[in-house]
Protein backbone atom coordinates (compact mmCIF):
# COMPACT_ATOMS: atom_id res chain seq x y z
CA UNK A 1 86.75 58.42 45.49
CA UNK A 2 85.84 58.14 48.79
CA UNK A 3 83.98 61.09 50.90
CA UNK A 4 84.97 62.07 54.42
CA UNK A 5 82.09 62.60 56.73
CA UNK A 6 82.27 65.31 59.11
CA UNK A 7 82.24 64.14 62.83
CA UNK A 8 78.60 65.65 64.09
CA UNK A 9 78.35 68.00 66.80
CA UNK A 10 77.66 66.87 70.19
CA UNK A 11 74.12 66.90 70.76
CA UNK A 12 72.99 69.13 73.71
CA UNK A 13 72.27 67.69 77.11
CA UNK A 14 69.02 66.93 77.87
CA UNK A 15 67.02 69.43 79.81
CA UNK A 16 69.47 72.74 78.84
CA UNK A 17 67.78 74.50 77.20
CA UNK A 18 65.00 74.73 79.97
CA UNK A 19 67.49 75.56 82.09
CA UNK A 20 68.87 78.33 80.34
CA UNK A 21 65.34 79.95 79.82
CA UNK A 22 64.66 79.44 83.69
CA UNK A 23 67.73 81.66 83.98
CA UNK A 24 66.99 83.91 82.07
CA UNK A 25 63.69 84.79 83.64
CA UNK A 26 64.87 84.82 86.92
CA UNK A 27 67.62 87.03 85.76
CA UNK A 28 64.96 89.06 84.21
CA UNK A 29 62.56 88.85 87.29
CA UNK A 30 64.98 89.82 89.93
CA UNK A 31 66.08 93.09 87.15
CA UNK A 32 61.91 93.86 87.58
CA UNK A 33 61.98 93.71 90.87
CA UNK A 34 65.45 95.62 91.43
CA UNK A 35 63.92 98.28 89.17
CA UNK A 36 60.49 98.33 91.04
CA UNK A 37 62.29 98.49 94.67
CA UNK A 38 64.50 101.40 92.92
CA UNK A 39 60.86 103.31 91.90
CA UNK A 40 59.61 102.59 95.59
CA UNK A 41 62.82 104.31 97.18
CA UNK A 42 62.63 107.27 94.76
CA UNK A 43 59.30 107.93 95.90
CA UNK A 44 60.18 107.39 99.25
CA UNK A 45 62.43 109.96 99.29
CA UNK A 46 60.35 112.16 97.41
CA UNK A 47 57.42 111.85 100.11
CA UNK A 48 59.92 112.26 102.57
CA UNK A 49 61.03 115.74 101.13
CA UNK A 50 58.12 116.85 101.03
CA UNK A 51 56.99 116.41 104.51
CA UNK A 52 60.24 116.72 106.42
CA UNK A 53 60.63 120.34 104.27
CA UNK A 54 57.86 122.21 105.43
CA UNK A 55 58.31 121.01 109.19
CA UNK A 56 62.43 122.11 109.12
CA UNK A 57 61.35 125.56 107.45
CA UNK A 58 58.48 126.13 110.04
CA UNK A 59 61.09 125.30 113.19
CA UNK A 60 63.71 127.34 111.46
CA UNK A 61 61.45 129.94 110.99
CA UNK A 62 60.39 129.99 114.25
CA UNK A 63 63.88 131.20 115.81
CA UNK A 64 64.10 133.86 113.31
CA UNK A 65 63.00 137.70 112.75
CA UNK A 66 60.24 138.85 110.14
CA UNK A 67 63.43 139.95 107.76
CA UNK A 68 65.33 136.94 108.01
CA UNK A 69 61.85 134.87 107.24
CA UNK A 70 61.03 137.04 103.97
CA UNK A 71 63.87 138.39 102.80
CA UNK A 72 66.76 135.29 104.10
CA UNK A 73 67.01 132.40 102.51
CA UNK A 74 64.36 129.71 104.12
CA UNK A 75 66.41 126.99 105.16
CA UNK A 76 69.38 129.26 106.39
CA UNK A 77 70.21 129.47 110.03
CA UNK A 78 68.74 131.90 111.99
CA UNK A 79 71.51 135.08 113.06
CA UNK A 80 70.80 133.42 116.67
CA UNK A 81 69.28 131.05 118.50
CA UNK A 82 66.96 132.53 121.26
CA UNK A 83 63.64 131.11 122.70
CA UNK A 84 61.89 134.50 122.81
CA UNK A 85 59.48 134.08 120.07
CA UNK A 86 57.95 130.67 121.91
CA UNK A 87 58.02 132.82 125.02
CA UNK A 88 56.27 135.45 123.48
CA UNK A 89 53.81 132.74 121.88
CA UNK A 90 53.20 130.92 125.10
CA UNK A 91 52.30 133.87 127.13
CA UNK A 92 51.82 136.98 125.47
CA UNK A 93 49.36 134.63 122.46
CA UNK A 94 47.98 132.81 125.08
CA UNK A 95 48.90 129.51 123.33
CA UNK A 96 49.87 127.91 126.77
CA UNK A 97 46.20 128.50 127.95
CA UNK A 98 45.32 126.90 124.49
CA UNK A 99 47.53 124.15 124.54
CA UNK A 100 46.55 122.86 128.06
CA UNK A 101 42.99 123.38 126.68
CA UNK A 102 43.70 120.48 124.18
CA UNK A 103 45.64 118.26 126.54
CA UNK A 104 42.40 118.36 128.52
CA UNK A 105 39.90 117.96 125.78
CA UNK A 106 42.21 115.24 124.20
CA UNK A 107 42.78 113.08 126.78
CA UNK A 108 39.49 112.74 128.15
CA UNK A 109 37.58 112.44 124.79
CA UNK A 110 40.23 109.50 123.76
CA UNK A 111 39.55 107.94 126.89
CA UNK A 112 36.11 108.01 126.30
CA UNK A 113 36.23 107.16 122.67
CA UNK A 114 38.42 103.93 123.73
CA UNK A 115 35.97 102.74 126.15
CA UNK A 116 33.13 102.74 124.69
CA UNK A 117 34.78 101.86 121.00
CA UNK A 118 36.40 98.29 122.56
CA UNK A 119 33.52 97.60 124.33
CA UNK A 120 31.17 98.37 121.41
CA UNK A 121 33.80 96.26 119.08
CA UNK A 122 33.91 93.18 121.54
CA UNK A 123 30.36 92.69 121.67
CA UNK A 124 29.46 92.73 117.82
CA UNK A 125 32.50 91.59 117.16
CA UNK A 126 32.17 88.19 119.55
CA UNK A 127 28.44 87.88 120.65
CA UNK A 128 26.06 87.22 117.30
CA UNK A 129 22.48 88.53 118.25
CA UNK A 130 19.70 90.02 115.82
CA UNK A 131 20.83 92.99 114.55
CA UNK A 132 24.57 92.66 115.33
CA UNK A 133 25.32 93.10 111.75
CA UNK A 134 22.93 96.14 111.35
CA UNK A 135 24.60 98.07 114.38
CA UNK A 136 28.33 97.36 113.07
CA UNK A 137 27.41 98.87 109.45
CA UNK A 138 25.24 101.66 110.91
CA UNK A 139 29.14 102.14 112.89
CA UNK A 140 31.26 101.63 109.64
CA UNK A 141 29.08 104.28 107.71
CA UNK A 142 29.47 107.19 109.90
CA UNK A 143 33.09 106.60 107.94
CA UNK A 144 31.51 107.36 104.54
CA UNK A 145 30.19 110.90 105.91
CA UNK A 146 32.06 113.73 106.08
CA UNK A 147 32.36 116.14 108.92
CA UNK A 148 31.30 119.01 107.40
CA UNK A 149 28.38 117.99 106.51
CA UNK A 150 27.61 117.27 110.01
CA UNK A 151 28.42 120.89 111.58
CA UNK A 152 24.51 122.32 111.16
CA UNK A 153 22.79 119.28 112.73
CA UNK A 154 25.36 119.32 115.45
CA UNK A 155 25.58 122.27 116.29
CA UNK A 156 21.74 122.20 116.35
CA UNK A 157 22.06 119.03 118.66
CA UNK A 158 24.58 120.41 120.83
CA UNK A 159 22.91 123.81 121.42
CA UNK A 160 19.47 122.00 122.28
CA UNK A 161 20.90 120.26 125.30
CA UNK A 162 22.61 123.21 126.75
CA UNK A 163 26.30 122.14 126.14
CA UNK A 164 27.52 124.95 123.36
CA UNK A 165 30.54 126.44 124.40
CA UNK A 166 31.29 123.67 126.80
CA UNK A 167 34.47 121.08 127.38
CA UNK A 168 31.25 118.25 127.71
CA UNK A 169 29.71 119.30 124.61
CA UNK A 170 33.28 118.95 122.84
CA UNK A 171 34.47 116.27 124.40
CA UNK A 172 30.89 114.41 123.79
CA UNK A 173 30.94 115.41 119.60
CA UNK A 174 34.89 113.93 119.39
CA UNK A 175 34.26 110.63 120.71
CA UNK A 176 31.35 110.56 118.36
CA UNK A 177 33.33 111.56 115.53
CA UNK A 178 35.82 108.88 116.53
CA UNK A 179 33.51 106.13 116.99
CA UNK A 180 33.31 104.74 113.79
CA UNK A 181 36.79 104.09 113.08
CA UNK A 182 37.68 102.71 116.45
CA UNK A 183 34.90 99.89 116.33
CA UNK A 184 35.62 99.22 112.75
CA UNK A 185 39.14 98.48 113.50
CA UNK A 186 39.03 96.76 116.77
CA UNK A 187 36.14 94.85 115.44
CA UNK A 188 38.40 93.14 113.32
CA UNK A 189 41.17 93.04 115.61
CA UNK A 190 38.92 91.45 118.23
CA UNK A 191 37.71 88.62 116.10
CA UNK A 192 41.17 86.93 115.69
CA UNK A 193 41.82 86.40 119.15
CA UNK A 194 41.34 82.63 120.15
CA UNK A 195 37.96 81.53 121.10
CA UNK A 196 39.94 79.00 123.99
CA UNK A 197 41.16 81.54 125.92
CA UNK A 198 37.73 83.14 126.82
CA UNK A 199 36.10 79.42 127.01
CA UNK A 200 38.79 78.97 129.77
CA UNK A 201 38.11 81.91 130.96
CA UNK A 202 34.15 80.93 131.35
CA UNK A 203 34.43 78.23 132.68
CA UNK A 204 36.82 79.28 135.54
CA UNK A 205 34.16 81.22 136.59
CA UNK A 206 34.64 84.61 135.13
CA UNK A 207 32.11 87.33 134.02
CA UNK A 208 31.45 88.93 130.74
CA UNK A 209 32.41 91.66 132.43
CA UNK A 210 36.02 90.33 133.94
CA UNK A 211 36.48 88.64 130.57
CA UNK A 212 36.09 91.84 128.75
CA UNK A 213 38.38 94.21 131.20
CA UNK A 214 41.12 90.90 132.33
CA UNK A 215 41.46 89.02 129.79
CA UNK A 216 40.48 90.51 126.57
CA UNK A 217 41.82 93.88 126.52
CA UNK A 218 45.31 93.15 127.90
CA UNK A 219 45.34 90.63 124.33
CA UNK A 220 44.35 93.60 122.30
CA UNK A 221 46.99 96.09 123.86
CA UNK A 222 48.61 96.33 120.44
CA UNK A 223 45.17 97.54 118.39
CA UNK A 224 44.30 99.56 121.67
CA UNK A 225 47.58 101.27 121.48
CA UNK A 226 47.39 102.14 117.74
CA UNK A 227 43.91 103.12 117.38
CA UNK A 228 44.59 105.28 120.49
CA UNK A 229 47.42 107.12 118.71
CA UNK A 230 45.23 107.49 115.65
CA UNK A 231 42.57 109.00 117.45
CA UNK A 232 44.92 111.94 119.66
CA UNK A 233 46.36 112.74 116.15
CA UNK A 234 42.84 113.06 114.76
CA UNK A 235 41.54 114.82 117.84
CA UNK A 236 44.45 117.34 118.22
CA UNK A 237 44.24 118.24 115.05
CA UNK A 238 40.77 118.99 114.86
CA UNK A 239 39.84 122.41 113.75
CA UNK A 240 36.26 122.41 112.33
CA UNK A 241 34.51 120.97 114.93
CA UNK A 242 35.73 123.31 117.92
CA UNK A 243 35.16 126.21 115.87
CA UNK A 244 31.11 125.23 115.38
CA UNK A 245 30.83 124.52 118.76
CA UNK A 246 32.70 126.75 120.59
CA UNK A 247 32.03 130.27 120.29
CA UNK A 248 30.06 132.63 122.23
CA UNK A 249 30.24 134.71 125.17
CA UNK A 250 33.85 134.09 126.60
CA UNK A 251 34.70 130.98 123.88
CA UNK A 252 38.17 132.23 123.61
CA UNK A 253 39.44 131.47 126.63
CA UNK A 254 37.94 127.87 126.29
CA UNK A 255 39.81 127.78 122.68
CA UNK A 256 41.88 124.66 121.75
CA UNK A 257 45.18 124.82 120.05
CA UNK A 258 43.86 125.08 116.45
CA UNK A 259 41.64 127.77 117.29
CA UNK A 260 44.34 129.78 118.94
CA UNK A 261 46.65 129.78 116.02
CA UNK A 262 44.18 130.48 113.93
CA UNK A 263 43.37 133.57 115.31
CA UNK A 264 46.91 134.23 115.85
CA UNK A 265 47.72 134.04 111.83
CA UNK A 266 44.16 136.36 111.18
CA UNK A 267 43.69 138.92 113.65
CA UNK A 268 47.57 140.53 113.67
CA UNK A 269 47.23 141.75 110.11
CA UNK A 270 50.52 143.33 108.40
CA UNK A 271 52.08 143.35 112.51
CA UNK A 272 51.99 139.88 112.77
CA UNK A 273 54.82 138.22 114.83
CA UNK A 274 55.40 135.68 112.19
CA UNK A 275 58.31 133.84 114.51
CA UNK A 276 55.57 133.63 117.70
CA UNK A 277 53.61 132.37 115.22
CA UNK A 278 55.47 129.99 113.90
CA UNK A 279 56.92 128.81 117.16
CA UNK A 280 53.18 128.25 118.04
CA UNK A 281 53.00 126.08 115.14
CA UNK A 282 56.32 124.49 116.35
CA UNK A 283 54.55 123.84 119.84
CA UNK A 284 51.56 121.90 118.02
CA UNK A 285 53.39 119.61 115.36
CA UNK A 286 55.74 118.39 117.68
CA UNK A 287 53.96 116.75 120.74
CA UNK A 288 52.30 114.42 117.73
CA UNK A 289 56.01 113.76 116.19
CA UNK A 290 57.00 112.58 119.60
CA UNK A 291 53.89 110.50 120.64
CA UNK A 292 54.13 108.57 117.23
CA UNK A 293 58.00 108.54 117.30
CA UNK A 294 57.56 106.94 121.37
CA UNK A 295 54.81 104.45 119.74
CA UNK A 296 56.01 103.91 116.61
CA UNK A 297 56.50 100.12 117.73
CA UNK A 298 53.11 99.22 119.13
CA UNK A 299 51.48 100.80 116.24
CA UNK A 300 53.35 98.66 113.78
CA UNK A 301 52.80 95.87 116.06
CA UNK A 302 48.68 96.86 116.39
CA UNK A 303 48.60 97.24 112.66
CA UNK A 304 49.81 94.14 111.64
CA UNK A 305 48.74 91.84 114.62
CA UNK A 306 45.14 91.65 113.35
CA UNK A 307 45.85 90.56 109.68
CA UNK A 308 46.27 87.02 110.31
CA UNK A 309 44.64 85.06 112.21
């Protein structure tokens, strides 16, 4: 009796079964990385609601009565649209006087802080000397201290050399509150442009001085721009430092923008003209929202340009 021997089964291609498991982990990587992109957009869109809702509530509510803010529902239209209440604010609240205050202030203490932060950055960023590295930390700490801790001393300071209650004395304490941050980024921002252009520079006959102002700074107009942006956000924002140093005999018609609306919101009481108000908050946020919006480029750009090198 003979037995029949069952044909075998092909055996498996060489090299398949790695393959297979090399599919299935990229099948599982790109599902981790669908999922993780999926978390990231959630949270986007969290963040985003969360920031975008106060800002349409406060415009909304700034083209509206005191019923329709209290007892209507908060993102409802307003009955109409009229642009008494930021007529009222800008005139009757003074908050024009106060808003051209902080244009003034703003402007001329960003200027300051940019000249003397680039030029501060260039040197101890490009020229090694004894104690280079000793100046740039004693810079990069003032980031470690917080501002309120610094209000007695300065106010101390400031009041010593006659300038309380002054545009110089303000002007003087922002770009020293902005310091730190604008050498510690240009700093780093100056020390990945190319060594060849300067050397060409030098030896075409030009200046430390013409270097700096012709040939540097034009190559750092992206960090320039974005630090710049930072620091008007930072500086119109402010609201603890003008309030230790300016006060006094006549102080409130030398208020910034903060200040004003924060007497707006505290001296009215239960009579409060909640839509002025809020239109004066309107006025504030939205000179920042542009500025960034306009820049939004250059400060990607300015951000990004000094990470590789």
């Amino acid at each position: 009796m003979t037995t029949e021997i069952a044909p075998s089964a092909p055996a498996a291609p060489a090299g398949s079964a790695p393959a297979g498991r090399k599919h299935s982990a990229a099948r599982r990587q790109r599902s981790e990385v669908g999922l993780l992109t999926g978390l990231g957009h959630l949270a986007l869109l969290v963040w985003a609601i969360l920031v975008i809702a106060p800002l349409l509530w406060t415009i909304l509510a700034s083209f509206k009565s005191n019923t329709e803010i209290f007892l209507g529902n908060p993102f409802a239209l307003p009955g109409k649209f009229g642009f008494d209440s930021y007529a009222r604010a800008w005139s009757e609240a003074n908050v024009g006087r106060y808003f051209l205050n902080s244009v003034f202030v703003v402007t001329l203490s960003t200027t300051g802080t940019m000249l003397l932060g680039a030029m501060a950055a260039y040197v101890l960023s490009r020229y090694p000397f004894p104690g280079n590295r000793v100046i740039y930390y004693l810079f990069v700490s003032g980031l470690a201290f917080p501002v309120f801790l610094a209000l007695v001393p300065l106010f101390l300071v400031v009041n010593n050399l006659g300038l309380l209650n002054t545009y110089t004395g303000l002007i003087l304490v922002y770009i020293a509150y902005s310091l730190p941050f604008t050498v510690f980024f240009l700093a780093a921002f100056f020390k990945t442009l190319p060594t060849s252009v300067a050397e060409a520079a030098m030896i075409d006959g030009a200046s430390h001085t013409r270097l700096f102002f012709q040939v540097m700074m034009p190559m750092a107009r992206p960090a320039l721009v974005s630090i710049a942006i930072f620091n008007v956000i930072g500086q119109w924002n402010q609201y603890l430092l003008p309030v230790a140093l300016m006060q006094g005999e006549g102080a409130d018609r030398k208020w910034v923008l903060t200040q004003g609306i924060a007497s707006i919101s505290t001296s009215a009481g239960y009579q409060a003209d909640w839509a002025a108000l809020f239109a004066a908050l309107t006025l504030s946020i939205l000179p920042m929202i542009i500025v960034y919006a306009f820049f939004q480029r250059q400060i990607q750009s300015g951000l990004t340009a000094g990470a590789v090198k």
